[in-house]
PDB file of N, CA and C in Angstrom:
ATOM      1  N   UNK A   1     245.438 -30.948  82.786  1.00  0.00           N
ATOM      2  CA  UNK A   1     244.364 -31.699  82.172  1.00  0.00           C
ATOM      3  C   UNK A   1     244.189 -31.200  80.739  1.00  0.00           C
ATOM      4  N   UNK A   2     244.067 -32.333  79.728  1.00  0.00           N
ATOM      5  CA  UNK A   2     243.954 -31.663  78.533  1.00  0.00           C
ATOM      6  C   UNK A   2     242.475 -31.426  77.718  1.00  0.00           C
ATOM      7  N   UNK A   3     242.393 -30.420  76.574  1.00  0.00           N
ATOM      8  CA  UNK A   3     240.948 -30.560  76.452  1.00  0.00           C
ATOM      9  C   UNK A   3     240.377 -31.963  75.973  1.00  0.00           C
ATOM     10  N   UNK A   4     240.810 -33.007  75.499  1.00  0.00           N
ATOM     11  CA  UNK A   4     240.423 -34.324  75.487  1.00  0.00           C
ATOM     12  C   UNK A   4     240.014 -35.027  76.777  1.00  0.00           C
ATOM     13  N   UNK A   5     241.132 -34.396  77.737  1.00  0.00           N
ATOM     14  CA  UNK A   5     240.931 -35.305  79.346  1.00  0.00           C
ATOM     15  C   UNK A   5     238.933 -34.519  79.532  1.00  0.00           C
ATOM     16  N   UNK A   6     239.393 -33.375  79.612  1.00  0.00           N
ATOM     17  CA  UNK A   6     237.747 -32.734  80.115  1.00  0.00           C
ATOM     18  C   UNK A   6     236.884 -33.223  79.259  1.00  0.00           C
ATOM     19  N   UNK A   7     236.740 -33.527  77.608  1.00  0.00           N
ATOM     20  CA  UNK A   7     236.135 -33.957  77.081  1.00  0.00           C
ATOM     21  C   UNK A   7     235.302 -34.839  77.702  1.00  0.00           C
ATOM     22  N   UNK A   8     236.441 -36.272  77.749  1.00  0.00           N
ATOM     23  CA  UNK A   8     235.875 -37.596  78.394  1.00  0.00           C
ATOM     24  C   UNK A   8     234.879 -37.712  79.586  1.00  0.00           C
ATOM     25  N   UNK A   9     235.524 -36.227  80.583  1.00  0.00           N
ATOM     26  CA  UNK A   9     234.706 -36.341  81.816  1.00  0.00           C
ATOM     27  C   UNK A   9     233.652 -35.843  81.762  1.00  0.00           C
ATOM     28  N   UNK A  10     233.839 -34.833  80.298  1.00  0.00           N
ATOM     29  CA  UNK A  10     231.755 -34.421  80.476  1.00  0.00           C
ATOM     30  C   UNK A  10     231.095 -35.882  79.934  1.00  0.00           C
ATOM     31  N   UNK A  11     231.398 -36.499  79.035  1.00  0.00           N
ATOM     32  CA  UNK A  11     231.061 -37.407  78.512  1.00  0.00           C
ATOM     33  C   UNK A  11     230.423 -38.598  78.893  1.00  0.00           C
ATOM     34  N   UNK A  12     231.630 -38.745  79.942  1.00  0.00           N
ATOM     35  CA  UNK A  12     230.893 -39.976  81.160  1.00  0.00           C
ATOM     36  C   UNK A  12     230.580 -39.624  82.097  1.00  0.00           C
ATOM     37  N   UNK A  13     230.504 -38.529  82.484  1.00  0.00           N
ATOM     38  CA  UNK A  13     229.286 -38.098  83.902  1.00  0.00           C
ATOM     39  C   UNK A  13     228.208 -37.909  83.098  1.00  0.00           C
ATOM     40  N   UNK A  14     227.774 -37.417  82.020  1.00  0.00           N
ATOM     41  CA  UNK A  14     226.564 -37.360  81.405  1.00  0.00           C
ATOM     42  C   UNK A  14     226.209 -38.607  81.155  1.00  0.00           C
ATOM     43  N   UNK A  15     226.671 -39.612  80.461  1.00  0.00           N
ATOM     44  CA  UNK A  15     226.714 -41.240  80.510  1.00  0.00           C
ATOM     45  C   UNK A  15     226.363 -42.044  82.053  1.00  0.00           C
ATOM     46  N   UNK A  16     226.802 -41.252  82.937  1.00  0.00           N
ATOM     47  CA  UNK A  16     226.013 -42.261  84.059  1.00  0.00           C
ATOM     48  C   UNK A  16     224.829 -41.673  84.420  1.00  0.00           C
ATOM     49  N   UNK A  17     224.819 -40.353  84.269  1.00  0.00           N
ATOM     50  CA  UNK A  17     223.696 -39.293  84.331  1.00  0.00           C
ATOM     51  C   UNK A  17     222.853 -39.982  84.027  1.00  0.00           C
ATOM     52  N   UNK A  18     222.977 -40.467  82.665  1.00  0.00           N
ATOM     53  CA  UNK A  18     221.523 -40.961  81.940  1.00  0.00           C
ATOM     54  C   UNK A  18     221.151 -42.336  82.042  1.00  0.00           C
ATOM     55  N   UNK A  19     222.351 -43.191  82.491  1.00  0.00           N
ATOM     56  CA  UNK A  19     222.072 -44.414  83.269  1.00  0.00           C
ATOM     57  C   UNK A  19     221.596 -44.358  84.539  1.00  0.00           C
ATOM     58  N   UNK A  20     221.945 -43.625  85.339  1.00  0.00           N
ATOM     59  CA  UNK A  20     221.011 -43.582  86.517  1.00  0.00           C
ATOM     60  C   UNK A  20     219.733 -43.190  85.930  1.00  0.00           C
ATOM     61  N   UNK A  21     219.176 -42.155  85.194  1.00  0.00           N
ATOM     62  CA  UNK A  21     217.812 -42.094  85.363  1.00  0.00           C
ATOM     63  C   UNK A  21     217.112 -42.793  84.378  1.00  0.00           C
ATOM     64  N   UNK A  22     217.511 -44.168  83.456  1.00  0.00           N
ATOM     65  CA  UNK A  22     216.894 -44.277  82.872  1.00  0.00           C
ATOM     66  C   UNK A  22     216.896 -45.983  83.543  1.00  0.00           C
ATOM     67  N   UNK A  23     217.507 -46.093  84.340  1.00  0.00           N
ATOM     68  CA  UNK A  23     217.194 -46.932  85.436  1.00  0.00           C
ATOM     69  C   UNK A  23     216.383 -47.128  86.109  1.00  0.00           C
ATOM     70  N   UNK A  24     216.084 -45.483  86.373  1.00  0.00           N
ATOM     71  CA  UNK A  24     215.265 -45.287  88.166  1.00  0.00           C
ATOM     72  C   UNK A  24     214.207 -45.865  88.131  1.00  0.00           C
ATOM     73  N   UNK A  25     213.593 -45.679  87.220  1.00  0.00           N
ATOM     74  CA  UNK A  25     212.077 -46.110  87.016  1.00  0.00           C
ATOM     75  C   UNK A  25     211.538 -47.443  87.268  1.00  0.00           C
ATOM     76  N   UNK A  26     212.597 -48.015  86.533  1.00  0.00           N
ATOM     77  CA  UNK A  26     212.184 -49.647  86.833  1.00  0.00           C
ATOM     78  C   UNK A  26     213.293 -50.427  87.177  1.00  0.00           C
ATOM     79  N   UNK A  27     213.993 -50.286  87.439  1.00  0.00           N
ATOM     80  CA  UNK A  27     215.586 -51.058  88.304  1.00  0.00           C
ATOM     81  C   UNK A  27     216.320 -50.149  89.203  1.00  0.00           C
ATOM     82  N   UNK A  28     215.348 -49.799  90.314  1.00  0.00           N
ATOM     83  CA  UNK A  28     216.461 -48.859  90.800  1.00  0.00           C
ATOM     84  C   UNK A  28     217.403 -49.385  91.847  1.00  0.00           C
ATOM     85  N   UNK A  29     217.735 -51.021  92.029  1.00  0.00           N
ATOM     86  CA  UNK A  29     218.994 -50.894  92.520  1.00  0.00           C
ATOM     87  C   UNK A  29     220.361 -50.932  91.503  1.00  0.00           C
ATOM     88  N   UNK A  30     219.753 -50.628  90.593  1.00  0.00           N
ATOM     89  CA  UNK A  30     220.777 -50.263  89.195  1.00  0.00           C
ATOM     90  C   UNK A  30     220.872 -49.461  89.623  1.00  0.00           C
ATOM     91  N   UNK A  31     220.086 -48.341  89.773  1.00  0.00           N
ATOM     92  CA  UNK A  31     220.493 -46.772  89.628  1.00  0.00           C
ATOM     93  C   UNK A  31     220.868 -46.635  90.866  1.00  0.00           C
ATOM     94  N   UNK A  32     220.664 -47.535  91.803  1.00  0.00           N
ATOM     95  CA  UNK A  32     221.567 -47.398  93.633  1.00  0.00           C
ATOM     96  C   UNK A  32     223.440 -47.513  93.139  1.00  0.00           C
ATOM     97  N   UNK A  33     223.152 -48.370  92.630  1.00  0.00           N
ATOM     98  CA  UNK A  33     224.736 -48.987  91.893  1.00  0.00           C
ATOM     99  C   UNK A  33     225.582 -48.096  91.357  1.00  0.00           C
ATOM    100  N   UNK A  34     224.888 -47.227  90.601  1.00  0.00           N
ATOM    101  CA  UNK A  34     225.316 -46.887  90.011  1.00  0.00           C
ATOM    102  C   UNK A  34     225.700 -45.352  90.484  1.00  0.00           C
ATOM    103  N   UNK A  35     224.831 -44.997  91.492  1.00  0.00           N
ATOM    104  CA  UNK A  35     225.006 -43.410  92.059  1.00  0.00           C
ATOM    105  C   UNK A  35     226.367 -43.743  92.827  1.00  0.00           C
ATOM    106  N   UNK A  36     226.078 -44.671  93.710  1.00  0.00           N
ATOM    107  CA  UNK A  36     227.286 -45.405  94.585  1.00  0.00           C
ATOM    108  C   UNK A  36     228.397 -45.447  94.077  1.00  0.00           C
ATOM    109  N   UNK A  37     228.974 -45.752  92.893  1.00  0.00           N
ATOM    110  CA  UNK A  37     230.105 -46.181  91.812  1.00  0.00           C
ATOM    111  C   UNK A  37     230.416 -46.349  91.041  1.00  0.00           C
ATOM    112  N   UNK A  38     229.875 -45.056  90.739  1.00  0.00           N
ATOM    113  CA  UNK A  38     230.226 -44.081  89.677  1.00  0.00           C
ATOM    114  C   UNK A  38     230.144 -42.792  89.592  1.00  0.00           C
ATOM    115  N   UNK A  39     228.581 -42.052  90.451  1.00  0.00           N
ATOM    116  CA  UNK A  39     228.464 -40.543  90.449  1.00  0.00           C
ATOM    117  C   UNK A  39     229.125 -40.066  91.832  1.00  0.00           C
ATOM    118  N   UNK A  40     228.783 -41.249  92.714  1.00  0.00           N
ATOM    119  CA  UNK A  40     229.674 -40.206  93.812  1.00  0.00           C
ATOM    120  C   UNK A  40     230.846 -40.336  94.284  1.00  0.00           C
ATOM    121  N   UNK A  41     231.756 -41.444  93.364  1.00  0.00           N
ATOM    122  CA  UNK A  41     233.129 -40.840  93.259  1.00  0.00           C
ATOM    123  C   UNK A  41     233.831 -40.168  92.676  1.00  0.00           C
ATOM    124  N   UNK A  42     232.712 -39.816  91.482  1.00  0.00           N
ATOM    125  CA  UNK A  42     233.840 -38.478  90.887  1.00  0.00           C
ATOM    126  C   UNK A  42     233.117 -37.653  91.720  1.00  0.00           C
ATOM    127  N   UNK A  43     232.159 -37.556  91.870  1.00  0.00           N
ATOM    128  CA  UNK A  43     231.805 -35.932  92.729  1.00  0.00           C
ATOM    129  C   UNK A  43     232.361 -36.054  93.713  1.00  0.00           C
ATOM    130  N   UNK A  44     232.944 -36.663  94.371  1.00  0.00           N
ATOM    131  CA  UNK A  44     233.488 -36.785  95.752  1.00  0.00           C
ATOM    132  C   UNK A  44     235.493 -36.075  95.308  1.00  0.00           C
ATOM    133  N   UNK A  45     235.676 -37.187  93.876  1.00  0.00           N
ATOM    134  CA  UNK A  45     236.872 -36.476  93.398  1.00  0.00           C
ATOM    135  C   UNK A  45     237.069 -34.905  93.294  1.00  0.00           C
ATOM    136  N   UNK A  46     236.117 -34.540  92.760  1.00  0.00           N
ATOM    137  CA  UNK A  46     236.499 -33.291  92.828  1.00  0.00           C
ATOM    138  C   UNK A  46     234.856 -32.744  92.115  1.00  0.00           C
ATOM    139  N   UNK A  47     234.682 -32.269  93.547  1.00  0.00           N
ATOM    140  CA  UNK A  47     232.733 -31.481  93.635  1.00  0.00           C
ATOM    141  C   UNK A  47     232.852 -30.363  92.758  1.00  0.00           C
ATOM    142  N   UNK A  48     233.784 -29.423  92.557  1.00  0.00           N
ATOM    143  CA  UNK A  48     233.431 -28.043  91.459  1.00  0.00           C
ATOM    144  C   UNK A  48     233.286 -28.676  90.241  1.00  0.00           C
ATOM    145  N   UNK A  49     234.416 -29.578  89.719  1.00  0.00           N
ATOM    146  CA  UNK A  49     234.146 -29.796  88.193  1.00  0.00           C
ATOM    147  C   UNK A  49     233.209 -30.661  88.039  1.00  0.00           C
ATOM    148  N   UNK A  50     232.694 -31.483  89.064  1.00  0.00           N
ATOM    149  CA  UNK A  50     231.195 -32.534  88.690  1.00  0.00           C
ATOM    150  C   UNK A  50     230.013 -31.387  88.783  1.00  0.00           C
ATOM    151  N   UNK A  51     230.427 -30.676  89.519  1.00  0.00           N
ATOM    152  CA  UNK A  51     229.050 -29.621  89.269  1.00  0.00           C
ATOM    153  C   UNK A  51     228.966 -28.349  87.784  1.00  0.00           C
ATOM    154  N   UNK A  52     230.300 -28.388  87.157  1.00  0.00           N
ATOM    155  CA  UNK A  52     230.515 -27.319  85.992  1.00  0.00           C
ATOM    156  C   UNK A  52     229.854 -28.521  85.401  1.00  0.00           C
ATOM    157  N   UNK A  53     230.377 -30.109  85.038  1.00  0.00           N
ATOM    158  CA  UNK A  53     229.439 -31.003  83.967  1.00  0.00           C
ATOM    159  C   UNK A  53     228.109 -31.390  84.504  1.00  0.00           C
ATOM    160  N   UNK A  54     227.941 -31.009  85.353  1.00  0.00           N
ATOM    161  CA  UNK A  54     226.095 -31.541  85.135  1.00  0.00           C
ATOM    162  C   UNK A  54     225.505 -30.221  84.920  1.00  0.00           C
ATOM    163  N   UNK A  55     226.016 -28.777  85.182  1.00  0.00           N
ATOM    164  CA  UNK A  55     225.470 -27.343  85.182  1.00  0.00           C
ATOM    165  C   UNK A  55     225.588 -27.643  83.210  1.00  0.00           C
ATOM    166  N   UNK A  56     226.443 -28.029  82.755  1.00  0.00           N
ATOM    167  CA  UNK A  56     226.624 -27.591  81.214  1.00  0.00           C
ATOM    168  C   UNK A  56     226.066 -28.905  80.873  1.00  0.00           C
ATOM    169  N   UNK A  57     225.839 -30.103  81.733  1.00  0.00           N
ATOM    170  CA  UNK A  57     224.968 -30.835  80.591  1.00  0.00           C
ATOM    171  C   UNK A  57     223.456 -30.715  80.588  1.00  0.00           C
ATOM    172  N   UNK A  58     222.568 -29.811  81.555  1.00  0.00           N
ATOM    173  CA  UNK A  58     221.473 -29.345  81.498  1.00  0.00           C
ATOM    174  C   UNK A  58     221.535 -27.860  80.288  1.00  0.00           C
ATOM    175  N   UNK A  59     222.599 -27.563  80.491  1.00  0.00           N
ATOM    176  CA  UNK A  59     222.416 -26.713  79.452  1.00  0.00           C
ATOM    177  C   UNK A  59     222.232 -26.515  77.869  1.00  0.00           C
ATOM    178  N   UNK A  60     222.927 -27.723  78.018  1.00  0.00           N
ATOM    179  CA  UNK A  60     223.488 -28.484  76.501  1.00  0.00           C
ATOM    180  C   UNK A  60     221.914 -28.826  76.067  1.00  0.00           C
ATOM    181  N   UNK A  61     221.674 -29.555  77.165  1.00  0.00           N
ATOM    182  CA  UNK A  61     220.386 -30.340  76.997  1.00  0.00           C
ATOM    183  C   UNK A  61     218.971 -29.295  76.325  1.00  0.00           C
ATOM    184  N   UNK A  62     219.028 -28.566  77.045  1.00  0.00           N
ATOM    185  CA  UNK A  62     217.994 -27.229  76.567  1.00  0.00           C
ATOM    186  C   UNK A  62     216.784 -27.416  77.002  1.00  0.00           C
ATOM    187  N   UNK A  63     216.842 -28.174  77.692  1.00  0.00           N
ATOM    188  CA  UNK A  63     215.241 -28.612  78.527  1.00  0.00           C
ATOM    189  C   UNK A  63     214.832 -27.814  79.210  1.00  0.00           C
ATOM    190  N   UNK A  64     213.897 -27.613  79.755  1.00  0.00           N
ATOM    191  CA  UNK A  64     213.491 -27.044  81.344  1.00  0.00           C
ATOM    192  C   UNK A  64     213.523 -27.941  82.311  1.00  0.00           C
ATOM    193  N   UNK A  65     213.860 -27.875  83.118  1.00  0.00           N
ATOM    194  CA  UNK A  65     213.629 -28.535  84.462  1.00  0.00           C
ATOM    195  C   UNK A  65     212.139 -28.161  85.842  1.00  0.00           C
ATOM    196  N   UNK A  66     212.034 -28.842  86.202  1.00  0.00           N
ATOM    197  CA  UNK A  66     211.106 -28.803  86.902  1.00  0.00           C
ATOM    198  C   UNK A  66     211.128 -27.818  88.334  1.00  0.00           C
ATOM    199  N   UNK A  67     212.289 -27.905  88.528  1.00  0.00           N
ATOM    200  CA  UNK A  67     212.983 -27.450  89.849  1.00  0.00           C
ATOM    201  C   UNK A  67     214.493 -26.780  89.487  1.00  0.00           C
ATOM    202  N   UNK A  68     214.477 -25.451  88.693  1.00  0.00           N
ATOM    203  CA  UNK A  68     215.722 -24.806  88.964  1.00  0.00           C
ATOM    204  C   UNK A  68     216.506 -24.130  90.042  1.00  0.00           C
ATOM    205  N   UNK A  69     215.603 -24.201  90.716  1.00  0.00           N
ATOM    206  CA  UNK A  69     216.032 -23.020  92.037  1.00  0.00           C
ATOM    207  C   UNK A  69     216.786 -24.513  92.618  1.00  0.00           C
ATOM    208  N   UNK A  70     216.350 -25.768  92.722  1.00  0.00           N
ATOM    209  CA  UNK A  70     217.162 -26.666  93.405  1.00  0.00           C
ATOM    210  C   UNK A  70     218.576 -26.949  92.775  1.00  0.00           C
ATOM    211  N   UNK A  71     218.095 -27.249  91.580  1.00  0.00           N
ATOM    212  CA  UNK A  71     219.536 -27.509  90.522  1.00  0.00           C
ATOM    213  C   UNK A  71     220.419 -26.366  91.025  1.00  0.00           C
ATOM    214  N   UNK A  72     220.261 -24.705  91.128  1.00  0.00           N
ATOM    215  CA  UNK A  72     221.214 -23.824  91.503  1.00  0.00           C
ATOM    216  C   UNK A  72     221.973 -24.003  92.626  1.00  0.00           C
ATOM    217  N   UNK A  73     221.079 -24.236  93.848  1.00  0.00           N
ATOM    218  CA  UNK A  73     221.403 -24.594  95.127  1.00  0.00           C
ATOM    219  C   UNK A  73     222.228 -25.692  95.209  1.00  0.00           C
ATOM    220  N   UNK A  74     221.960 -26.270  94.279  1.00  0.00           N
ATOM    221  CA  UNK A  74     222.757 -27.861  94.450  1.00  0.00           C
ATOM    222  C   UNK A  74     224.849 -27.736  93.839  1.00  0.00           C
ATOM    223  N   UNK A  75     224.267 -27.199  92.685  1.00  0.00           N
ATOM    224  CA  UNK A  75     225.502 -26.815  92.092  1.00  0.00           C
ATOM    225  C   UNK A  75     226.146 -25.465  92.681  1.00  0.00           C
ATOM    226  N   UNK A  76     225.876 -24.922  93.380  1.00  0.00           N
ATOM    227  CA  UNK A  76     226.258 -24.296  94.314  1.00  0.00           C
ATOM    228  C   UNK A  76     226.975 -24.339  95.354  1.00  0.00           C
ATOM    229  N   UNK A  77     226.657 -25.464  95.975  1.00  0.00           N
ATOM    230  CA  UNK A  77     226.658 -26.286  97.326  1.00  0.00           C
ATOM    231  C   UNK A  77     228.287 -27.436  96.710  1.00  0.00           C
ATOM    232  N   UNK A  78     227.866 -27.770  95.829  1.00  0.00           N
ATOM    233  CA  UNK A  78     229.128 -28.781  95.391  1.00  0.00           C
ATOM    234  C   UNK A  78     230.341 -27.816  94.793  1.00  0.00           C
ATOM    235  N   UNK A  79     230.356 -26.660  94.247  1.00  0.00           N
ATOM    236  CA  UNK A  79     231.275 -25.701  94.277  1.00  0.00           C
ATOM    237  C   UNK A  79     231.892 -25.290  95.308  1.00  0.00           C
ATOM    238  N   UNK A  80     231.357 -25.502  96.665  1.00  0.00           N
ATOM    239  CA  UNK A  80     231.732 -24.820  97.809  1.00  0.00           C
ATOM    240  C   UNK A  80     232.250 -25.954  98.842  1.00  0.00           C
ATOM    241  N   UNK A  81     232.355 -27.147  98.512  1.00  0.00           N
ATOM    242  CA  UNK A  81     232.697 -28.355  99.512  1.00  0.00           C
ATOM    243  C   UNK A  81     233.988 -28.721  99.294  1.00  0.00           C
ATOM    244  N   UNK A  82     234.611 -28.918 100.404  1.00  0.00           N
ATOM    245  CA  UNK A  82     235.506 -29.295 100.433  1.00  0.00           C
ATOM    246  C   UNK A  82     235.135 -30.542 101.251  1.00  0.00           C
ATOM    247  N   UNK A  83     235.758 -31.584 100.653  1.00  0.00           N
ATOM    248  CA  UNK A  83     236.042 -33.311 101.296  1.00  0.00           C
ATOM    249  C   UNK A  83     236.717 -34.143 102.380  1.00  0.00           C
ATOM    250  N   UNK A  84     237.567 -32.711 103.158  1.00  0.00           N
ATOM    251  CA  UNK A  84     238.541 -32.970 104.096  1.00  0.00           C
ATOM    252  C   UNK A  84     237.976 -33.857 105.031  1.00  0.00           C
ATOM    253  N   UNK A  85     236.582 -33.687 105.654  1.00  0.00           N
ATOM    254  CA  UNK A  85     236.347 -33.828 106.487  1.00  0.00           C
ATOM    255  C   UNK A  85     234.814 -34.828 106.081  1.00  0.00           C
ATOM    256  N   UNK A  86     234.759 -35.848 107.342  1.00  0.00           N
ATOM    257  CA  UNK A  86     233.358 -36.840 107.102  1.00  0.00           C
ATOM    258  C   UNK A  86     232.415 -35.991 106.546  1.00  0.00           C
ATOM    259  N   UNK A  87     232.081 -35.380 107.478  1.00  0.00           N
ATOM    260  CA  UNK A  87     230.891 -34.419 107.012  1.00  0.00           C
ATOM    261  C   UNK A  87     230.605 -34.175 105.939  1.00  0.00           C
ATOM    262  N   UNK A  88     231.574 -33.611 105.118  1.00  0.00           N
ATOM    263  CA  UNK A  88     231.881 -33.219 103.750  1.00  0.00           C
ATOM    264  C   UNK A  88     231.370 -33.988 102.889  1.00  0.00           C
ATOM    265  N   UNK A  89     231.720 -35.367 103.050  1.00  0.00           N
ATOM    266  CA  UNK A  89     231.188 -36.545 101.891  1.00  0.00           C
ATOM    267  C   UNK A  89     229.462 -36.645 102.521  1.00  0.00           C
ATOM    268  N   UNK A  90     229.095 -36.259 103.559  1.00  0.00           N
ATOM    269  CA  UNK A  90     227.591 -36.563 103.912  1.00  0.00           C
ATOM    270  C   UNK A  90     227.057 -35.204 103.155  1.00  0.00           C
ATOM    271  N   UNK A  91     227.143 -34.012 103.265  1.00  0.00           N
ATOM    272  CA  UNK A  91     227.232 -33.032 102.675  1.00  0.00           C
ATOM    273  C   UNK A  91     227.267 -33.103 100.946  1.00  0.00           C
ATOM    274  N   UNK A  92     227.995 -33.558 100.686  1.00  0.00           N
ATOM    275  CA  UNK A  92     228.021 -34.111  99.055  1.00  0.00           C
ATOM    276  C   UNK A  92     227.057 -34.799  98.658  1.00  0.00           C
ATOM    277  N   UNK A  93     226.801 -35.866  99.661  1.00  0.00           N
ATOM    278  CA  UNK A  93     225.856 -36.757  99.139  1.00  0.00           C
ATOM    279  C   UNK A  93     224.137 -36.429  98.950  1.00  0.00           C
ATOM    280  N   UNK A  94     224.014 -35.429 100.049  1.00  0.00           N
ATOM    281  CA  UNK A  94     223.014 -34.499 100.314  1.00  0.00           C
ATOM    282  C   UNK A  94     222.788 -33.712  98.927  1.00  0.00           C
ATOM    283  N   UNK A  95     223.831 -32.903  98.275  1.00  0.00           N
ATOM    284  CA  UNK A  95     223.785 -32.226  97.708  1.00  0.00           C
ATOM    285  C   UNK A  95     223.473 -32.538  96.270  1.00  0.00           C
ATOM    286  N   UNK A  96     224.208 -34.066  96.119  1.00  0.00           N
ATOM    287  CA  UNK A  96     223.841 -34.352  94.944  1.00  0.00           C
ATOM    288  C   UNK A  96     222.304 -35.179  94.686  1.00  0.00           C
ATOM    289  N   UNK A  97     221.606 -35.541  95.511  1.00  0.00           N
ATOM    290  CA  UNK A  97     220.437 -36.436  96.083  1.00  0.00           C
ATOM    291  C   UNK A  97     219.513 -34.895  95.677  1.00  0.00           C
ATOM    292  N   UNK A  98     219.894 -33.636  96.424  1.00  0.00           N
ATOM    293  CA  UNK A  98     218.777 -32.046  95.395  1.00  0.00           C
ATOM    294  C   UNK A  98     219.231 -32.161  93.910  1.00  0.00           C
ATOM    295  N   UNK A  99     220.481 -32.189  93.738  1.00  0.00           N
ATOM    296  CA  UNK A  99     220.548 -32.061  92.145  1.00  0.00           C
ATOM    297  C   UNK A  99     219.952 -32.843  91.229  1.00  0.00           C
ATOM    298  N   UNK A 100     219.551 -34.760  91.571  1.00  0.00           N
ATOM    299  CA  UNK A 100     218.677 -35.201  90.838  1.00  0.00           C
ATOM    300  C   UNK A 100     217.098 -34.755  91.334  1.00  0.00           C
ATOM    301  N   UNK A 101     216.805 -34.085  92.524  1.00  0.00           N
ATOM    302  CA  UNK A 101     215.993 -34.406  92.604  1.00  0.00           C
ATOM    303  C   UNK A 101     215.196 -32.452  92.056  1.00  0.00           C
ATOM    304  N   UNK A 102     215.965 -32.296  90.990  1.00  0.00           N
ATOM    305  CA  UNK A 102     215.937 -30.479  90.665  1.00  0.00           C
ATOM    306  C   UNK A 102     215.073 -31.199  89.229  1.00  0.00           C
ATOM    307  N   UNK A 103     215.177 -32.293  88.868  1.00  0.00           N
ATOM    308  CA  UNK A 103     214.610 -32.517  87.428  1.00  0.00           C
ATOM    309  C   UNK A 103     215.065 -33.681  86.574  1.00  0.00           C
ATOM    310  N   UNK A 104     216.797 -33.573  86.771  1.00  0.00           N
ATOM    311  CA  UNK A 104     217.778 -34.170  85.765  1.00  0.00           C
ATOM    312  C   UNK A 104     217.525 -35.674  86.020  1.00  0.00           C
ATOM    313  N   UNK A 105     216.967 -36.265  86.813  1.00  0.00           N
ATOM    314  CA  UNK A 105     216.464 -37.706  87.236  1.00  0.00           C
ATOM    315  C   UNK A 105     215.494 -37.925  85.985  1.00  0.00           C
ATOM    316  N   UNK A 106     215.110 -36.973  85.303  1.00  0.00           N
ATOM    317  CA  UNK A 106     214.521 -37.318  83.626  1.00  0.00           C
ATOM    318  C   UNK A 106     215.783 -38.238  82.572  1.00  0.00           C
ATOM    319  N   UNK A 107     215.363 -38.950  82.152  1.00  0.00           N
ATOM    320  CA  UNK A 107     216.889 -39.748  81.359  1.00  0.00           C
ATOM    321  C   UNK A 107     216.780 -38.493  80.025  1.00  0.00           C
ATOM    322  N   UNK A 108     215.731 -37.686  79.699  1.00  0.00           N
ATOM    323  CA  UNK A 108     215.759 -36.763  77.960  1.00  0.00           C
ATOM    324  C   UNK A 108     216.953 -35.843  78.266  1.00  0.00           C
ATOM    325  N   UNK A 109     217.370 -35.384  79.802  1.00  0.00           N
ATOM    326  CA  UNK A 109     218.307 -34.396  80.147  1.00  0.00           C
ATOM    327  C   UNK A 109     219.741 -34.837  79.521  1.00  0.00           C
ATOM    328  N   UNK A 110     220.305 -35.932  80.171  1.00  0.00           N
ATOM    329  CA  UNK A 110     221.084 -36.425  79.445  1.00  0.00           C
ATOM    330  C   UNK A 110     221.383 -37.184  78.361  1.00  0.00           C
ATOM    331  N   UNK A 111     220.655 -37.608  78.094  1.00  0.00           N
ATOM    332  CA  UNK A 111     220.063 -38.483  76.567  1.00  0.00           C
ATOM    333  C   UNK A 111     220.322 -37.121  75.558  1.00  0.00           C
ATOM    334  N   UNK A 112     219.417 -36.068  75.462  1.00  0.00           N
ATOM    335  CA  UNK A 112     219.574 -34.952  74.855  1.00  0.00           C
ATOM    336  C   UNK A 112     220.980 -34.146  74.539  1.00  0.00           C
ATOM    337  N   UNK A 113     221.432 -34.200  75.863  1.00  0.00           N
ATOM    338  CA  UNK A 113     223.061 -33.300  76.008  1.00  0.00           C
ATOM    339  C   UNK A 113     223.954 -34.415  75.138  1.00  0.00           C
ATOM    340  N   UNK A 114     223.965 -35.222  75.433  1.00  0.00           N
ATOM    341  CA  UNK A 114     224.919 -36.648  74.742  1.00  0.00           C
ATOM    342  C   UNK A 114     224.557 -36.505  73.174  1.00  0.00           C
ATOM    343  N   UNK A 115     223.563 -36.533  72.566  1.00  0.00           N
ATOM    344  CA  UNK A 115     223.147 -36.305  71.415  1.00  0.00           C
ATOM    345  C   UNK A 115     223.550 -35.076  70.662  1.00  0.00           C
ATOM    346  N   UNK A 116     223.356 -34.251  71.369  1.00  0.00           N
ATOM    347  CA  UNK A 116     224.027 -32.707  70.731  1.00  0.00           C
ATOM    348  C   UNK A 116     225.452 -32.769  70.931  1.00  0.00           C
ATOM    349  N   UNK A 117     226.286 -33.897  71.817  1.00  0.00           N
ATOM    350  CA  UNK A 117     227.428 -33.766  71.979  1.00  0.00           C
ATOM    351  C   UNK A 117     227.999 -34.453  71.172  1.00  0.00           C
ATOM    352  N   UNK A 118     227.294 -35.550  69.915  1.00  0.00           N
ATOM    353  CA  UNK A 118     227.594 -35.994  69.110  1.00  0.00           C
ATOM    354  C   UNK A 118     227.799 -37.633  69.902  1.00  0.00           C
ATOM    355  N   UNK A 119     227.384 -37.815  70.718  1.00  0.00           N
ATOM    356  CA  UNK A 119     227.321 -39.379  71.146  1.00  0.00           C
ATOM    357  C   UNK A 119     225.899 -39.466  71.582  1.00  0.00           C
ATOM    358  N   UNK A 120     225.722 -40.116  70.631  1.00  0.00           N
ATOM    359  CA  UNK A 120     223.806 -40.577  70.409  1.00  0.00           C
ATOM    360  C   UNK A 120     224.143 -42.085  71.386  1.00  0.00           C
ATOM    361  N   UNK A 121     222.841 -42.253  71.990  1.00  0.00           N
ATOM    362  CA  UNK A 121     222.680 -43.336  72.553  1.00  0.00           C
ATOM    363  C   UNK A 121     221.662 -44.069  72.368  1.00  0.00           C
TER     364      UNK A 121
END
């Protein structure tokens, strides 16, 4: 993978990041749509590196969150899954359902990280 390939993928997981939550509020079978097909097939692709880009786009972001101890647990939990098995994707889905629900379901989290990343929205 090259550093351009990783580029792109922080880029557009932070990009649906901030489409899901700037959805939620008032269209959320947008943001159903959009968790469905788009966030949880790359996290399903591969759970460590969707959890290194949402861990570094809260970071980027510089916010506080409301709920860190969940965000840890969450990105934690998706570091440690493996997909082999059904469970696994119920497990994922679990895991990522704490991670919005740690704070980042704010659209400023990713709105913010995208901006410092030099793609203003």
């Amino acid at each position: 993978m090259t550093n351009n390939d990783l580029s792109n993928g922080y880029i557009q997981a932070w990009d649906d990041v901030f489409a899901y939550a700037d959805n939620l509020q008032c269209n959320w079978l947008v943001s159903k749509e959009i968790f469905n097909n788009r966030i949880l097939p790359k996290a399903i692709e591969n759970p460590e590196l969707y959890a290194i880009y949402i861990d570094d786009m809260v970071k980027t972001s510089g916010k506080k969150l409301k709920r860190p101890g969940t965000l840890k647990k969450a990105i934690r939990i998706l570091k440690r899954i493996k997909i082999a098995k059904r469970r696994g994707e119920k497990l994922l889905r679990s895991a990522l359902v704490e991670l919005f629900s740690s704070g980042i379901e704010e659209p400023d989290f990713a709105k913010t990280a995208l901006h410092k990343a030099g793609y203003a929205h």
